[in-house]
C-alpha atoms as a PDB file:
ATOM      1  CA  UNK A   1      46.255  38.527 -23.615  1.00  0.00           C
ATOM      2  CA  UNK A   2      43.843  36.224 -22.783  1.00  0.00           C
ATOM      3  CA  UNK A   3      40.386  35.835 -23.734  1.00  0.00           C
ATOM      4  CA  UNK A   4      38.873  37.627 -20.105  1.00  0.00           C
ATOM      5  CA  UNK A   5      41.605  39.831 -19.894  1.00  0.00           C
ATOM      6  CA  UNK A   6      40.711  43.561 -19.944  1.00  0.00           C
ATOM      7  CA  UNK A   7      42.697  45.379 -22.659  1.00  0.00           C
ATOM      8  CA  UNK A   8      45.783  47.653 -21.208  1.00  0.00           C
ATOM      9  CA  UNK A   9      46.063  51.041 -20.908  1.00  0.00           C
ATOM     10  CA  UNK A  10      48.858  53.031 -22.521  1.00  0.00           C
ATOM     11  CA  UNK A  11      49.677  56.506 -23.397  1.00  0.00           C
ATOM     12  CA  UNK A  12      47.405  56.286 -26.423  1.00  0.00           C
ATOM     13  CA  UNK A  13      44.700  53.918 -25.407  1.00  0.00           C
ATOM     14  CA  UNK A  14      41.996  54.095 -22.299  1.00  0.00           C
ATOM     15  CA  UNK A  15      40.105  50.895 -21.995  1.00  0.00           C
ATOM     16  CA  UNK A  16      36.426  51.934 -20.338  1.00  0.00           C
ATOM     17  CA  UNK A  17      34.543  48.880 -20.540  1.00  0.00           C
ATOM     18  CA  UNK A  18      34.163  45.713 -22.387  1.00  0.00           C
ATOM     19  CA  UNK A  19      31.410  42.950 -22.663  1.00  0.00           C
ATOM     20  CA  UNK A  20      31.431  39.348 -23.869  1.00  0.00           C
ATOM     21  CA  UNK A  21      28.609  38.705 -26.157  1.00  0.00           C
ATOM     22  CA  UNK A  22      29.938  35.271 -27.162  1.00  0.00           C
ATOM     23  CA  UNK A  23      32.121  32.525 -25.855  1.00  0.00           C
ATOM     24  CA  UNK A  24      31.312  28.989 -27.849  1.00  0.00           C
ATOM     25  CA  UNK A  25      34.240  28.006 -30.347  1.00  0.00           C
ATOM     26  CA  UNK A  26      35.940  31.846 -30.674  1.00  0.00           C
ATOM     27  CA  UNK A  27      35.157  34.790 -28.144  1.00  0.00           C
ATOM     28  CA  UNK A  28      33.353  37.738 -29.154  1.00  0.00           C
ATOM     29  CA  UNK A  29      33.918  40.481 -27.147  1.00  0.00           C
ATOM     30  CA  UNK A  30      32.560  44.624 -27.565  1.00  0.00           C
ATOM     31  CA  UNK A  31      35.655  46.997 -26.367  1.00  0.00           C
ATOM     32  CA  UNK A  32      34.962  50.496 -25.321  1.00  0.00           C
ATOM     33  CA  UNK A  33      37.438  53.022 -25.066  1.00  0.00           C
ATOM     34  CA  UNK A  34      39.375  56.349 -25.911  1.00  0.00           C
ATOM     35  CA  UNK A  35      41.861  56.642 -28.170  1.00  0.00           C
ATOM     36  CA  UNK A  36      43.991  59.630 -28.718  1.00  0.00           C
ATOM     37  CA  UNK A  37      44.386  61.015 -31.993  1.00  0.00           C
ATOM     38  CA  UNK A  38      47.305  62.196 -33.660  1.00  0.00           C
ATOM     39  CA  UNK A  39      46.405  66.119 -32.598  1.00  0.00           C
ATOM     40  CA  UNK A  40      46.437  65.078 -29.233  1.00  0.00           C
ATOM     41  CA  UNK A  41      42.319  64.639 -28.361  1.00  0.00           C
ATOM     42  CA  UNK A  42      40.783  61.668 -27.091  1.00  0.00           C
ATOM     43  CA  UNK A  43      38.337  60.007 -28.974  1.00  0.00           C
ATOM     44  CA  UNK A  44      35.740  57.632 -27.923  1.00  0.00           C
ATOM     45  CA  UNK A  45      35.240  54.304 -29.848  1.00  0.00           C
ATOM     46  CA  UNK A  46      33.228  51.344 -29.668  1.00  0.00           C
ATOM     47  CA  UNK A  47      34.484  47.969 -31.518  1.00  0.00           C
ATOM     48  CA  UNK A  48      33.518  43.857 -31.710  1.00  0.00           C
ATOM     49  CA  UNK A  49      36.805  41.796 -31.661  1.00  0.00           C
ATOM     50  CA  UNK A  50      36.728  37.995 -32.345  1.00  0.00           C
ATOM     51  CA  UNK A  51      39.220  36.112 -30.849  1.00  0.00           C
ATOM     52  CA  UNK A  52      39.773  31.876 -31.874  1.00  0.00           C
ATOM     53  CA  UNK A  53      43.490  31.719 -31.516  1.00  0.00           C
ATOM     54  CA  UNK A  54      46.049  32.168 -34.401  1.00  0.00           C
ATOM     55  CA  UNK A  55      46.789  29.807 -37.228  1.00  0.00           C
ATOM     56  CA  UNK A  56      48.865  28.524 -39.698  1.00  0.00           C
ATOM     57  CA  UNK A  57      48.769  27.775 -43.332  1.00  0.00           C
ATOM     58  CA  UNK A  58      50.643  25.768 -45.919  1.00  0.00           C
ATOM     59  CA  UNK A  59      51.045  25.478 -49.548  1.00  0.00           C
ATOM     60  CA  UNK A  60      52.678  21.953 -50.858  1.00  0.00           C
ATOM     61  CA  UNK A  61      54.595  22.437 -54.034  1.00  0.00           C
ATOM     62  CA  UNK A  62      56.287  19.458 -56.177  1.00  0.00           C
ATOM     63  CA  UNK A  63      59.376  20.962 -58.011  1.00  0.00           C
ATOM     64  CA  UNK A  64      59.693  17.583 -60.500  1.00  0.00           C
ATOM     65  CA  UNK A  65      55.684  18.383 -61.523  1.00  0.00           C
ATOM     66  CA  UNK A  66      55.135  21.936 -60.687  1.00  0.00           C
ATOM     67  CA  UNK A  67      52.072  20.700 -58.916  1.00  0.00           C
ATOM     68  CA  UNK A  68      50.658  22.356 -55.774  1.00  0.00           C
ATOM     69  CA  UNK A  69      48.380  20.599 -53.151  1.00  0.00           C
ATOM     70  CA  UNK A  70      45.108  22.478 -52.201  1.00  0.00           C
ATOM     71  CA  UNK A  71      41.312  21.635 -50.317  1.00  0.00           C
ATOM     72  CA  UNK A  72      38.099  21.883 -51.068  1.00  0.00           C
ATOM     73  CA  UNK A  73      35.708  22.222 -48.299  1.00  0.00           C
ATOM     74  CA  UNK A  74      32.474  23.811 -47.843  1.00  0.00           C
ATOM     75  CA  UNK A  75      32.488  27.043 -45.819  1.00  0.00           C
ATOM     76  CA  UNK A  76      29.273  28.725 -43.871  1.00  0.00           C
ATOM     77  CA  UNK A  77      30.149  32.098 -43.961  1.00  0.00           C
ATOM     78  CA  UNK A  78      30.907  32.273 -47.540  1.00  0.00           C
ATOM     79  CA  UNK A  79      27.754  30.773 -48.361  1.00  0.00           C
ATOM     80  CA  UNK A  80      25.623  33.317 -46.275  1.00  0.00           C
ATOM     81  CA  UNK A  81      27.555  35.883 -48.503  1.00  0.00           C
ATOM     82  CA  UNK A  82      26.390  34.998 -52.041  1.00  0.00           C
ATOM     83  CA  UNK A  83      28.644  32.010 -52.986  1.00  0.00           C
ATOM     84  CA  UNK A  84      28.187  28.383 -53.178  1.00  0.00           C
ATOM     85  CA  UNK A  85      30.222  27.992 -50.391  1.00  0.00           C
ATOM     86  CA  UNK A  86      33.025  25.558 -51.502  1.00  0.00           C
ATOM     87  CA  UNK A  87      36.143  27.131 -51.166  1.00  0.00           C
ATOM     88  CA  UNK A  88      39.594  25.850 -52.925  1.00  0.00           C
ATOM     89  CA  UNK A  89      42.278  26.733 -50.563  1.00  0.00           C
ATOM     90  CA  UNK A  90      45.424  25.878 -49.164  1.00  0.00           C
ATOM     91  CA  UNK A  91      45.457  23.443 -46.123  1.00  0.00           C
ATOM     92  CA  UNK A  92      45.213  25.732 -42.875  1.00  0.00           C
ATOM     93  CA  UNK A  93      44.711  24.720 -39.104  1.00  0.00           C
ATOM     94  CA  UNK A  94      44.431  26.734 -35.451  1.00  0.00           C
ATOM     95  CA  UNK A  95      47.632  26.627 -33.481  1.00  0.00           C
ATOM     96  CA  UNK A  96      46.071  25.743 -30.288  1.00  0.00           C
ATOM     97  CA  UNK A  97      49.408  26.339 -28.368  1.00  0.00           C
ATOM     98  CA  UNK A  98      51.130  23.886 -30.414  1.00  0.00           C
ATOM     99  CA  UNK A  99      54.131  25.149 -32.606  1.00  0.00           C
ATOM    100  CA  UNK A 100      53.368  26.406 -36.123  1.00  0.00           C
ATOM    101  CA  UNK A 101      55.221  24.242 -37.890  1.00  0.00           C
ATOM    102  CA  UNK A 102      54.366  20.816 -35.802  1.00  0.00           C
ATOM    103  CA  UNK A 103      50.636  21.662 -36.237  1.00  0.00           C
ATOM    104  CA  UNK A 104      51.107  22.663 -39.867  1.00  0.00           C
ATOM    105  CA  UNK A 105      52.720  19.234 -40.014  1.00  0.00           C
ATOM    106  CA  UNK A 106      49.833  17.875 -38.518  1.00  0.00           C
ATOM    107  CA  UNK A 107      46.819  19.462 -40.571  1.00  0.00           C
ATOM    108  CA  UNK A 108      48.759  18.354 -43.710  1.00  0.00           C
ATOM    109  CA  UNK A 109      48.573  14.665 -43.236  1.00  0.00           C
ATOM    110  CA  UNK A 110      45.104  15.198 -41.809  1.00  0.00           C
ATOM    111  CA  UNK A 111      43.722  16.597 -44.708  1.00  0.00           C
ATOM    112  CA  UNK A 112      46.182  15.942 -47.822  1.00  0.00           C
ATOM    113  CA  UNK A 113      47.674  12.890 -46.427  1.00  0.00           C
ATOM    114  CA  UNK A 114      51.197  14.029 -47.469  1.00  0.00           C
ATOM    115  CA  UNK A 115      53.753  13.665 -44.445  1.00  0.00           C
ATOM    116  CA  UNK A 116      56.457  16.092 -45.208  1.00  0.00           C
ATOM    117  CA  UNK A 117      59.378  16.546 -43.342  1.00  0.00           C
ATOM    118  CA  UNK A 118      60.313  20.560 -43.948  1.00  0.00           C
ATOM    119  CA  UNK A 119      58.491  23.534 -44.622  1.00  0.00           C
ATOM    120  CA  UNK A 120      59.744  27.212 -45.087  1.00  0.00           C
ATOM    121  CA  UNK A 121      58.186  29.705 -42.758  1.00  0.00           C
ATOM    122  CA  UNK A 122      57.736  32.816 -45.209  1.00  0.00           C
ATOM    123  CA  UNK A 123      55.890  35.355 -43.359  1.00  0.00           C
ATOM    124  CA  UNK A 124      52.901  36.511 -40.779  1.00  0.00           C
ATOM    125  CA  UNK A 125      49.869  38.409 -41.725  1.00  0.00           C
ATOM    126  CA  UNK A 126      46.911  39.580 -40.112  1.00  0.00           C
ATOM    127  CA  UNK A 127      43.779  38.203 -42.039  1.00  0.00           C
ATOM    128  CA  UNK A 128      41.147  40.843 -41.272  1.00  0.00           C
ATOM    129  CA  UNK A 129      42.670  42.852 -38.675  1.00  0.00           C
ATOM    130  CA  UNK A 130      39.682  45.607 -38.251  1.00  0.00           C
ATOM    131  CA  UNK A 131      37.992  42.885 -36.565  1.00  0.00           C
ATOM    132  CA  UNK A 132      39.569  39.280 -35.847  1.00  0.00           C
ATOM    133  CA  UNK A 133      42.563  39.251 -33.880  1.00  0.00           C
ATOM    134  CA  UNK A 134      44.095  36.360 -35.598  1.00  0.00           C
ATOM    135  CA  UNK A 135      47.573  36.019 -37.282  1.00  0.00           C
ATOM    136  CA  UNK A 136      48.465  33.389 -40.009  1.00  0.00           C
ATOM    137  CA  UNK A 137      51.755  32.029 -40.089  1.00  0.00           C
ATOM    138  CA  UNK A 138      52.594  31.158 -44.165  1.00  0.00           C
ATOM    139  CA  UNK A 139      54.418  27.880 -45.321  1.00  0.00           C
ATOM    140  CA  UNK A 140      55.570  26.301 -48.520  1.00  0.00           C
ATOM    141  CA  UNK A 141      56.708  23.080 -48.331  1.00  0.00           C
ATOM    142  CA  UNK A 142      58.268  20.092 -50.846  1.00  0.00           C
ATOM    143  CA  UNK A 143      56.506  16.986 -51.413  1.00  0.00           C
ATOM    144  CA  UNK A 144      56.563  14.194 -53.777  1.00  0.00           C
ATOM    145  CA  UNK A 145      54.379  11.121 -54.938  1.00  0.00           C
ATOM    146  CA  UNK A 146      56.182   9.245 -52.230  1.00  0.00           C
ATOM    147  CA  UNK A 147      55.162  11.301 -49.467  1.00  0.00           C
ATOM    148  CA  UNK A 148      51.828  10.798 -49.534  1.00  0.00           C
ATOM    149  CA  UNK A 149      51.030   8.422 -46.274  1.00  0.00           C
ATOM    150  CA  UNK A 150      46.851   8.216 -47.415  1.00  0.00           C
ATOM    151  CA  UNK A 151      44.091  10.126 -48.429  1.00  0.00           C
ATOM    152  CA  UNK A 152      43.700  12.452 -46.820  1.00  0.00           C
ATOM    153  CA  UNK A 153      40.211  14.256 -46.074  1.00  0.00           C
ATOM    154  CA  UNK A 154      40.354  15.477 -42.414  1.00  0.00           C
ATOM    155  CA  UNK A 155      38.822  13.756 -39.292  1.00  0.00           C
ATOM    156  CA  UNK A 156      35.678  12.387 -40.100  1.00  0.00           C
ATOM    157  CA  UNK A 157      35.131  13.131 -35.837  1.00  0.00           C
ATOM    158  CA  UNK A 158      35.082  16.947 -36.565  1.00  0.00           C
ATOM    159  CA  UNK A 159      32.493  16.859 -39.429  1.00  0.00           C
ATOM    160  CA  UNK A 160      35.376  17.373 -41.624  1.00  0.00           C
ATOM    161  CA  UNK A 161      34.408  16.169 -46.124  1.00  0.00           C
ATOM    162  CA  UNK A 162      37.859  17.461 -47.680  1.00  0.00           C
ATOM    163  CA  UNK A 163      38.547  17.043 -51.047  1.00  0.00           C
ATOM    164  CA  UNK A 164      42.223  16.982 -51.729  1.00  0.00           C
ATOM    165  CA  UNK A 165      43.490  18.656 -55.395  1.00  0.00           C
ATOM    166  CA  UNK A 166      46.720  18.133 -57.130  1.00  0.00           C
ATOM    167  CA  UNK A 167      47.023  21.208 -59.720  1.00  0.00           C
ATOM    168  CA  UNK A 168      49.438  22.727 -61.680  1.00  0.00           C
ATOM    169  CA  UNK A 169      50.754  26.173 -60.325  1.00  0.00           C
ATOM    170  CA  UNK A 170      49.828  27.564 -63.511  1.00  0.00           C
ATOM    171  CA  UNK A 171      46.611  26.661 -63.011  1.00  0.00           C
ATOM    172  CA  UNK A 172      45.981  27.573 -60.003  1.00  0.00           C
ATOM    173  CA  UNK A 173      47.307  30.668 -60.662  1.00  0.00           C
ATOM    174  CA  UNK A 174      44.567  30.878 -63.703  1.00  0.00           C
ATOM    175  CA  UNK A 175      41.695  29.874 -61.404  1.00  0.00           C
ATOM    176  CA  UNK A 176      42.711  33.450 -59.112  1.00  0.00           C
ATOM    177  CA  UNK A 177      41.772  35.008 -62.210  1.00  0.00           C
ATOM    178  CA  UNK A 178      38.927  33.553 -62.749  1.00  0.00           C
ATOM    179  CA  UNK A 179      37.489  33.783 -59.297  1.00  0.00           C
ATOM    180  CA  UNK A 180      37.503  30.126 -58.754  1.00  0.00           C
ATOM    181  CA  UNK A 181      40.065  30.653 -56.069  1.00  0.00           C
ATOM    182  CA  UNK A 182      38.789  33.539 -54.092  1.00  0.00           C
ATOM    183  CA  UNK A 183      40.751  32.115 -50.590  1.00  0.00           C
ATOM    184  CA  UNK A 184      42.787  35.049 -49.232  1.00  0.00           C
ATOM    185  CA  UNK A 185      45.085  32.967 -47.954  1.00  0.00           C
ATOM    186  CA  UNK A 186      45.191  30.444 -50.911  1.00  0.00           C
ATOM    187  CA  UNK A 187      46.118  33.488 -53.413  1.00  0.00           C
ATOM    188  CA  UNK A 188      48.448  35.041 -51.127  1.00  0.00           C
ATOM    189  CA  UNK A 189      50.447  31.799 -50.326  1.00  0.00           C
ATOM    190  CA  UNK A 190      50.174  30.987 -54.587  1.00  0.00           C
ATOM    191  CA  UNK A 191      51.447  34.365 -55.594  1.00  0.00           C
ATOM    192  CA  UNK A 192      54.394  34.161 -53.207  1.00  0.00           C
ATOM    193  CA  UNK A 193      55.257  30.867 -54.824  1.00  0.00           C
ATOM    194  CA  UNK A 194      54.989  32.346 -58.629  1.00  0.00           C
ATOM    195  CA  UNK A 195      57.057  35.244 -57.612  1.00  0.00           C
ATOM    196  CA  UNK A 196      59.864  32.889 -56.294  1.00  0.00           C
ATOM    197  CA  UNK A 197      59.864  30.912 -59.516  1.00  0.00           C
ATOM    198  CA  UNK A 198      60.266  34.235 -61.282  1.00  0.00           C
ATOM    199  CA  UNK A 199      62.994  35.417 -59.115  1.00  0.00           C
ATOM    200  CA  UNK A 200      61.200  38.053 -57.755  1.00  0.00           C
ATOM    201  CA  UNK A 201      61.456  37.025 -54.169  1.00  0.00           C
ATOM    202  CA  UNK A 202      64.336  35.437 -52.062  1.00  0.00           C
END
């Protein structure tokens, strides 16, 4: 569906109007429409989507160190909501039409500067699907000392100031606890990994 497209009608939903209210670097759009309930009436509703595209995140593990690879990077919006706005998380990027892995690939040497050759898809999730239409696709992937091509940082040409961490899993694992690492993603992708080490996922 793309960004102009009206939203289809089906047996359960009746698009009635919609209106962009933004269209910069993501779309912002307010749907109207009817939605029939689960006794059978129709129900009117009124909801802001925000569409940028879908994504892809990655978190780098060394097996020989049990080390992971993570960012730090200010963030706006968590700063407007009572934080200091620098975020640890795992590298993430936009798809942009590119496949997930190839642009995962891609947004790892950017900002790590580890080129790795293979990463394990290990699921999708919707991030905050009440209102942004994006999905994340979720890597781990293998790296070593000897992977690491340069410094890392992200492009300079986007604004980009990324700090690049090298922590032990058990670690990071502590700083979820302690609310240093408050990243959605981040935990998600870190908790995944600790449950795999315990045998407690395939």
């Amino acid at each position: 569906m793309g960004k102009s497209d009206m939203i289809p009608e089906t047996d359960f939903l009746r698009p009635m109007r919609q209106t962009v209210l933004a269209d910069d670097w993501g779309n912002l759009t307010k749907h109207e429409f009817q939605l029939k309930l689960r006794d059978g009436s129709w129900n009117s509703q009124r909801r802001e989507v925000y569409d940028h595209g879908n994504a892809a995140a990655c978190l780098l593990h060394n097996p020989m160190t049990d080390k992971v690879v993570l960012t730090r990077q200010f963030r706006l919006p968590v700063f407007l909501n009572e934080h200091d706005g620098y975020l640890i998380e795992a590298p993430a990027g936009l798809l942009e039409g590119i496949d997930p892995a190839a642009r995962m690939k891609l947004e790892l040497e950017e900002e790590t500067g580890f080129r790795v050759q293979h990463l394990e898809e290990v699921f999708t999730a919707f991030m905050s699907p009440g209102s942004v239409t994006e999905y994340l696709v979720f890597f781990i992937g293998t790296y070593s000392a000897q992977d690491r091509v340069s410094p890392g940082g992200g492009l300079a040409s986007e604004g980009e100031d990324i700090e690049v961490l090298e922590i032990t899993l058990s670690s990071a694992i502590q700083k979820i606890v302690t609310g240093e690492i408050c990243d959605a993603k981040t935990i998600m992708l870190l908790q995944h990994l600790a449950m795999k080490k315990a045998g407690l996922m395939p």
